[in-house]
Protein backbone atom coordinates (compact mmCIF):
# COMPACT_ATOMS: atom_id res chain seq x y z
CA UNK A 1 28.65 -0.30 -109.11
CA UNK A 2 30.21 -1.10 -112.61
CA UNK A 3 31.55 2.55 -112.42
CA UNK A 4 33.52 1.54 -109.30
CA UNK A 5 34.49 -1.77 -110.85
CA UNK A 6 36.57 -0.61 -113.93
CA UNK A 7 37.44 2.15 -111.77
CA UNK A 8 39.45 -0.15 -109.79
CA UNK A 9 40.72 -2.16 -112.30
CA UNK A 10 41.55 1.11 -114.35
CA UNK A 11 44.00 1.90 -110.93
CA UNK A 12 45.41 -1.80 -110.66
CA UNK A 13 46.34 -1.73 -114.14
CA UNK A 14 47.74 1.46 -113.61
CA UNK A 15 49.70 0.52 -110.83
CA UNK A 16 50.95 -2.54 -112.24
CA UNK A 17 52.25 -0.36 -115.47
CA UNK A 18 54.01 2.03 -113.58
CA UNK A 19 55.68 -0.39 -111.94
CA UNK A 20 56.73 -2.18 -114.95
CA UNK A 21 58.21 0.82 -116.50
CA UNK A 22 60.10 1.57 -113.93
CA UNK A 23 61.75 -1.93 -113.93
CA UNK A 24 62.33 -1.49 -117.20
CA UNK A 25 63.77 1.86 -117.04
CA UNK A 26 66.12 0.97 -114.34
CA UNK A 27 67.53 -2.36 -116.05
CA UNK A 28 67.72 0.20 -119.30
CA UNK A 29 69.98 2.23 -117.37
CA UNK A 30 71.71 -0.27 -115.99
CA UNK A 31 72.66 -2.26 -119.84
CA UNK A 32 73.25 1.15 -120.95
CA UNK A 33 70.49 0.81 -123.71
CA UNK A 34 69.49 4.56 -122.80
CA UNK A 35 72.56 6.01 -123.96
CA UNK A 36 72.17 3.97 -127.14
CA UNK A 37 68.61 5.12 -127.57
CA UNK A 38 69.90 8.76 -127.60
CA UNK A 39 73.08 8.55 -129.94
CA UNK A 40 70.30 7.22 -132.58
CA UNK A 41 68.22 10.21 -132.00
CA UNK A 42 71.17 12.22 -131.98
CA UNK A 43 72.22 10.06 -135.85
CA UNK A 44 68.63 10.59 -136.96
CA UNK A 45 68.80 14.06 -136.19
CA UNK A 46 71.97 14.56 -138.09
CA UNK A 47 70.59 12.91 -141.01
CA UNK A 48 67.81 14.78 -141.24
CA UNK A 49 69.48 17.80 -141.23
CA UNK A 50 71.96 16.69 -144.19
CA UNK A 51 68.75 15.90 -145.75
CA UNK A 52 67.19 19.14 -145.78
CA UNK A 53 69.94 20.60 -146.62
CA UNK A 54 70.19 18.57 -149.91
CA UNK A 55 66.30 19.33 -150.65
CA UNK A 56 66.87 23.02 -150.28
CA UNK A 57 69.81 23.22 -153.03
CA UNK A 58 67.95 21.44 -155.13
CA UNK A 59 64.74 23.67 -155.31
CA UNK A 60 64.00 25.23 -157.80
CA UNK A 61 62.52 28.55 -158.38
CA UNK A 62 58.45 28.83 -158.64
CA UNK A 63 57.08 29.27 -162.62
CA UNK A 64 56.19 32.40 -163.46
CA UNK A 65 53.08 33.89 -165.73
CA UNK A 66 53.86 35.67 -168.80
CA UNK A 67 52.42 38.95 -168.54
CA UNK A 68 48.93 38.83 -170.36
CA UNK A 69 47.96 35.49 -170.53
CA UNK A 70 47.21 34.31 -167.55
CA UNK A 71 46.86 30.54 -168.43
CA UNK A 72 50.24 30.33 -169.72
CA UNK A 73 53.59 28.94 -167.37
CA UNK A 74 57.32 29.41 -168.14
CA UNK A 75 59.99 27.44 -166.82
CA UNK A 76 63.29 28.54 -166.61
């Protein structure tokens, strides 16, 4: 019987959230907050991109071992 129970209430609350997201989704579209929502993904995006392309000029190449000791590092 509990089974059943939260069963039911799992489904109400369901229902009730689905309904509520739609509301919100249609007043969304309807302020226009959707279309802000995407031009900052589109901003982060573009950022992030500018960003990686700063960290990858300024990489530098791996250390290398000198040639018989193994322990040793140079850095050029």
């Amino acid at each position: 019987m509990r089974r059943l129970f939260w069963t039911a209430v799992g489904a109400a609350g369901g229902v009730l959230l689905y309904r509520q997201g739609q509301k919100f989704l249609a007043d969304a579209r309807e302020q226009g907050v959707v279309a802000s929502a995407q031009q900052v993904g589109i901003s982060a995006a573009t950022t992030l991109g500018a960003a990686r392309t700063l960290l990858a000029g300024a990489q530098r190449p791996a250390p290398t071992a000198i040639p018989g000791n193994a322990a040793a590092k140079v850095r050029r």
